[in-house]
C-alpha atoms as a PDB file:
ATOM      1  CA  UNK A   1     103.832  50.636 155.242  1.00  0.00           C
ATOM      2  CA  UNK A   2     100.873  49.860 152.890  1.00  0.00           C
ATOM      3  CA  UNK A   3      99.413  47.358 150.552  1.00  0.00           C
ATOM      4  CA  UNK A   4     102.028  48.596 147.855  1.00  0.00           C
ATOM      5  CA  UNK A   5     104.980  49.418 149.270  1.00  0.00           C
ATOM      6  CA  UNK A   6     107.448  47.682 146.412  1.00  0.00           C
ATOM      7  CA  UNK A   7     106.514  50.903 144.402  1.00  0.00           C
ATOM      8  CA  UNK A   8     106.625  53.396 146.839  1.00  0.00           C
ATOM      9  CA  UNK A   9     110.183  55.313 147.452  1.00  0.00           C
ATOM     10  CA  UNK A  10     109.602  56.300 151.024  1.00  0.00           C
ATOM     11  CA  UNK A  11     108.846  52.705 151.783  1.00  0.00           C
ATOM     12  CA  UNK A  12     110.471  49.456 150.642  1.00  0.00           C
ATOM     13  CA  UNK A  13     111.516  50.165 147.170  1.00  0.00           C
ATOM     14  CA  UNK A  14     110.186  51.819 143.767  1.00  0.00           C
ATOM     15  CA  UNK A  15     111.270  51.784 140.261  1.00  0.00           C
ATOM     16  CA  UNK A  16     113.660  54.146 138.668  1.00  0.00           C
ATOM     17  CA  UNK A  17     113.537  55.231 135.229  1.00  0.00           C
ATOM     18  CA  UNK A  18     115.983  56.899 132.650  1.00  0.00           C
ATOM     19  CA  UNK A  19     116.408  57.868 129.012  1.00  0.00           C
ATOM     20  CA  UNK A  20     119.093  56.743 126.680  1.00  0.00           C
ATOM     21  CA  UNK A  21     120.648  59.515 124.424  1.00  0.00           C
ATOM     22  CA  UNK A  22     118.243  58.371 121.398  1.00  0.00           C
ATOM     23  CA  UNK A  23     114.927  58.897 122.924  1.00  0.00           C
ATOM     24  CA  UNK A  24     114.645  55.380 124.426  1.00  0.00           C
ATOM     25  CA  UNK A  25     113.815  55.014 128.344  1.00  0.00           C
ATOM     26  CA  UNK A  26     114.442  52.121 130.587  1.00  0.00           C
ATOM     27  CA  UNK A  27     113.415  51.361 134.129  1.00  0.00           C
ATOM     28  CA  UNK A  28     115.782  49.775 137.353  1.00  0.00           C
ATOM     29  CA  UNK A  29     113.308  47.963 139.826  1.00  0.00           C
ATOM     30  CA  UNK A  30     115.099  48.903 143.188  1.00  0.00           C
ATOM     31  CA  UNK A  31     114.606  47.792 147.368  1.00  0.00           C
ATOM     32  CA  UNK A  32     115.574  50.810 149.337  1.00  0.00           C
ATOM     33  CA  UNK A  33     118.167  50.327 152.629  1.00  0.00           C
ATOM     34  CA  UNK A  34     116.530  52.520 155.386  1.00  0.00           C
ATOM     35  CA  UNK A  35     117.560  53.586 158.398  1.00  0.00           C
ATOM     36  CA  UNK A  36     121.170  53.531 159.926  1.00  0.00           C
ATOM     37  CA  UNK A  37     121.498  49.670 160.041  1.00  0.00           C
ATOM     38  CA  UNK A  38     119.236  49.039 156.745  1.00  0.00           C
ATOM     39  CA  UNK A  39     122.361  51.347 154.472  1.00  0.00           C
ATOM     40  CA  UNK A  40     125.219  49.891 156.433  1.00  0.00           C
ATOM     41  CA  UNK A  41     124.179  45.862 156.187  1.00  0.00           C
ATOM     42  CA  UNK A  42     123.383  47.289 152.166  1.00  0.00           C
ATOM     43  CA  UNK A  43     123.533  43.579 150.435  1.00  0.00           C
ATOM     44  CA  UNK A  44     126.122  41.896 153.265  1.00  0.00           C
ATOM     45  CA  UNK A  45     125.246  37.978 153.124  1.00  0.00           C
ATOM     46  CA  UNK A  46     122.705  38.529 150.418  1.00  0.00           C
ATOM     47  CA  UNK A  47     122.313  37.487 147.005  1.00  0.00           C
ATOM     48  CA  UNK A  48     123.700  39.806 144.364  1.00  0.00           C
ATOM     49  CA  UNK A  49     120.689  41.822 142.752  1.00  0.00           C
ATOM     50  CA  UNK A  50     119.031  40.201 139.491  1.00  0.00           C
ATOM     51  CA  UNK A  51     119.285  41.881 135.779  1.00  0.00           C
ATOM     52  CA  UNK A  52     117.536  45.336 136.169  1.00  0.00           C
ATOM     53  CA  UNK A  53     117.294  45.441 140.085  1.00  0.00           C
ATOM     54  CA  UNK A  54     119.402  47.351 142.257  1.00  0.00           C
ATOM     55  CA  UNK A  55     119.947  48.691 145.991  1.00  0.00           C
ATOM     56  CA  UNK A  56     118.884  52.302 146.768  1.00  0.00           C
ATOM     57  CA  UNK A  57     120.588  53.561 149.861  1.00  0.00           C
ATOM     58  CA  UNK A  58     119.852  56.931 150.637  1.00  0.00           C
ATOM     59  CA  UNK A  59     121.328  59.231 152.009  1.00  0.00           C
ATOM     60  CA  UNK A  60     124.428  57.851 150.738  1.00  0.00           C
ATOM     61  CA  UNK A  61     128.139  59.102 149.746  1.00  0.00           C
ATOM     62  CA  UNK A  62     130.087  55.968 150.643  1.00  0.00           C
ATOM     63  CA  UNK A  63     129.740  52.436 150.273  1.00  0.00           C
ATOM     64  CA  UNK A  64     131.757  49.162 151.544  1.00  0.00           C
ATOM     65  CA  UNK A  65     131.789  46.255 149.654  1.00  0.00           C
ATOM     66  CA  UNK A  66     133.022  44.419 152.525  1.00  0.00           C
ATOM     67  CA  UNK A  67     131.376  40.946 153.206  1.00  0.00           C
ATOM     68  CA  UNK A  68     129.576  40.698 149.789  1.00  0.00           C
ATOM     69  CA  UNK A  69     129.554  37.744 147.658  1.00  0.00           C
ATOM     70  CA  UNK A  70     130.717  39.430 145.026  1.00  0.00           C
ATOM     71  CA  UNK A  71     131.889  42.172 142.442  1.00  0.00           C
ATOM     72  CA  UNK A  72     129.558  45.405 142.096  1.00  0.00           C
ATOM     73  CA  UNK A  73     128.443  48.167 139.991  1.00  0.00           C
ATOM     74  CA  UNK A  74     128.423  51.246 142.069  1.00  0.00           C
ATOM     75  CA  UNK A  75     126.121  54.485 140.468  1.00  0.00           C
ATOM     76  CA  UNK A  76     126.753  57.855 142.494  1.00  0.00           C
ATOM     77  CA  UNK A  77     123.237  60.050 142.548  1.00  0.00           C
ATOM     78  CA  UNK A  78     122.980  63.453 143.414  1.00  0.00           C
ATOM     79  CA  UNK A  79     120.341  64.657 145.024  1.00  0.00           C
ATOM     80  CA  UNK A  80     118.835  66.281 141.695  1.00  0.00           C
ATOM     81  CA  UNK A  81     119.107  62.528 140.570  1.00  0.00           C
ATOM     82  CA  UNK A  82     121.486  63.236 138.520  1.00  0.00           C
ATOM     83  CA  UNK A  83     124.707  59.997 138.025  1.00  0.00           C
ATOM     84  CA  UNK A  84     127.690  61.518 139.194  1.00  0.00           C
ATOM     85  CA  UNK A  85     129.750  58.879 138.715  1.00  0.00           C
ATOM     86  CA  UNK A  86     129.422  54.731 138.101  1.00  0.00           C
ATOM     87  CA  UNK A  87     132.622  52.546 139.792  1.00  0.00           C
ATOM     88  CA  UNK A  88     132.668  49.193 137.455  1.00  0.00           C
ATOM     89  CA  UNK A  89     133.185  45.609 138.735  1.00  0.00           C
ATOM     90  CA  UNK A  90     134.089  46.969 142.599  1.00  0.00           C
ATOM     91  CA  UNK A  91     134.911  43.646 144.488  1.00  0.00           C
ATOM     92  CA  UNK A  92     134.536  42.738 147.894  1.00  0.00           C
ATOM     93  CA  UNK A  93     136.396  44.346 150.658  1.00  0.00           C
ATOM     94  CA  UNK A  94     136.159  48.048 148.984  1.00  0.00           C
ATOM     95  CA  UNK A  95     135.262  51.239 150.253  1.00  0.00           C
ATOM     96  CA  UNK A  96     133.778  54.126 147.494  1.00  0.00           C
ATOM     97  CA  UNK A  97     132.429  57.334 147.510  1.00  0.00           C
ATOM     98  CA  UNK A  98     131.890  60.500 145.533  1.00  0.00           C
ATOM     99  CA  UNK A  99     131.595  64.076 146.402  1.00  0.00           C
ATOM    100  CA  UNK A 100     128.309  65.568 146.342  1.00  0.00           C
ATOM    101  CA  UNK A 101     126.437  62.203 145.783  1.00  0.00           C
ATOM    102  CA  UNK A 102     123.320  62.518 147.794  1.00  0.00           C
ATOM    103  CA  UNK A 103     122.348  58.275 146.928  1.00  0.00           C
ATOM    104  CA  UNK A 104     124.362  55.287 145.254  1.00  0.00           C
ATOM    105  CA  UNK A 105     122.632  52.532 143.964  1.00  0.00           C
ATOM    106  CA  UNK A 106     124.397  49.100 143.643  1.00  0.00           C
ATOM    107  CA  UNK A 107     123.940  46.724 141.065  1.00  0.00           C
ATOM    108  CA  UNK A 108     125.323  43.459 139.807  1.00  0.00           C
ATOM    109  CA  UNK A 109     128.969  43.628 138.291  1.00  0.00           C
ATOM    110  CA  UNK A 110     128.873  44.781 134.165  1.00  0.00           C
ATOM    111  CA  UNK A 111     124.910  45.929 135.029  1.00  0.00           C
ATOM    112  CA  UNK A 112     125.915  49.501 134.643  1.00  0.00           C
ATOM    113  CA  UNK A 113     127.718  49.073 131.080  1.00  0.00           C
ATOM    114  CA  UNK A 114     124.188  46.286 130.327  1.00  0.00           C
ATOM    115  CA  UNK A 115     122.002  49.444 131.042  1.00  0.00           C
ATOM    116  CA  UNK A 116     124.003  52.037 129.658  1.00  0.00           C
ATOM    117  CA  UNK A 117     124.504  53.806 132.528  1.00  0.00           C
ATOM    118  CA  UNK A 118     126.874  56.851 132.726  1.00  0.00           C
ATOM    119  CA  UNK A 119     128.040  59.783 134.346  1.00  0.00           C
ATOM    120  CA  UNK A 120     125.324  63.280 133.609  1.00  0.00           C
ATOM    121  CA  UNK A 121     122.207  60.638 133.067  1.00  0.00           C
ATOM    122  CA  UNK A 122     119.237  61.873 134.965  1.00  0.00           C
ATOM    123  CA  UNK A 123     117.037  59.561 136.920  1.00  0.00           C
ATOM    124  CA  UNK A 124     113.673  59.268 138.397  1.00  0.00           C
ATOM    125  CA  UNK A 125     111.398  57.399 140.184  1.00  0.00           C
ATOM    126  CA  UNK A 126     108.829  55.841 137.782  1.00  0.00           C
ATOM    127  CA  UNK A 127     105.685  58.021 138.168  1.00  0.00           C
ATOM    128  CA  UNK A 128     103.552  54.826 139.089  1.00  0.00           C
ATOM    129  CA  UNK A 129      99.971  55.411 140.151  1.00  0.00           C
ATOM    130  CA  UNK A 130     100.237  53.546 143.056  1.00  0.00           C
ATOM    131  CA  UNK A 131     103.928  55.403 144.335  1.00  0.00           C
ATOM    132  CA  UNK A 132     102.664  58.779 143.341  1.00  0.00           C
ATOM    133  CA  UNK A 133      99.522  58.142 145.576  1.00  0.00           C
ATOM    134  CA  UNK A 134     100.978  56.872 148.466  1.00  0.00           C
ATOM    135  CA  UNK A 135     103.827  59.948 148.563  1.00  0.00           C
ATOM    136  CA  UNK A 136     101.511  62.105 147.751  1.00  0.00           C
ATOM    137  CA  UNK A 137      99.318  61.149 151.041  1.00  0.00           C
ATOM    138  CA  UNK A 138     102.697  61.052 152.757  1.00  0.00           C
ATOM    139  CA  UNK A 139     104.026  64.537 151.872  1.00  0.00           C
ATOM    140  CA  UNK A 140     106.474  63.309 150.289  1.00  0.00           C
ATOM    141  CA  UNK A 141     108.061  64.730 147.415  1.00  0.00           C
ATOM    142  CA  UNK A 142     107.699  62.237 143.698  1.00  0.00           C
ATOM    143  CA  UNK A 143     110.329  63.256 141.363  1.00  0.00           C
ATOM    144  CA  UNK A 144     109.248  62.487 137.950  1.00  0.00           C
ATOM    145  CA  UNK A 145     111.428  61.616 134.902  1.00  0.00           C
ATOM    146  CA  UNK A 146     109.668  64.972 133.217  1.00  0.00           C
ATOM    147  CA  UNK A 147     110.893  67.168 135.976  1.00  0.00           C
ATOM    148  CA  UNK A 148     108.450  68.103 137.356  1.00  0.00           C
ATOM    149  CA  UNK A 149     107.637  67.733 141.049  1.00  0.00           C
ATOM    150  CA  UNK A 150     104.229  66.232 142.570  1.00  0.00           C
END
């Protein structure tokens, strides 16, 4: 872990970013589950995430919404970052998945449809100084929303 691990993907969390169809982008501030216990507790007992904040759990094809204090948005990722699929409103005690979806990311009920979120929209993590550092000294690989790959 380091001093800024909010941004960094490979640590606690990072910020996604996406383009609508007219040219504008937008940005999801997201905490990332790790390891084996991290993605199955997900958001069990916790608050459900602000406007513009999310879960990441990868690697992911399956969620529960068991335990959770209420209704969520549920994006499928693939591991080109591409949405697969986005499950509105899923309530508690619910069990989800798509094929081929390499991360979900869970949201707040009706924050999908908010953000305009849909299946074929690419993401990518925000190409922050600070992130793009840190994975780079890490070996890790930065997506970008451009495409490229640092």
């Amino acid at each position: 872990m380091h001093d800024d691990a909010s941004w960094c993907r490979t640590c606690a969390g990072g910020v996604i970013e996406f383009a609508y169809p007219d040219g504008r982008r937008d940005r999801i501030r997201v905490r990332r589950a790790d390891g084996f216990i991290g993605r199955l507790r997900g958001l069990i007992g916790q608050p459900l995430p602000a406007p513009a904040t999310g879960l990441w759990i990868e690697p992911c094809a399956s969620v529960h919404t068991f335990g959770m204090c209420g209704a969520l948005d549920l994006v499928f990722v693939s591991i080109c970052m591409v949405v697969l699929r986005v499950e509105a409103a899923i309530p508690p005690r619910r069990v989800r998945g798509a094929a081929g979806a390499r991360a979900v990311l869970e949201l707040r009920a009706g924050e999908a449809a908010r953000l305009g979120l849909r299946a074929g929209m690419r993401l990518a993590w925000a190409a922050t100084t600070p992130a793009r550092e840190h994975c780079l000294a890490h070996n890790s690989i930065v997506h970008t929303f451009d495409g490229e790959i640092r």
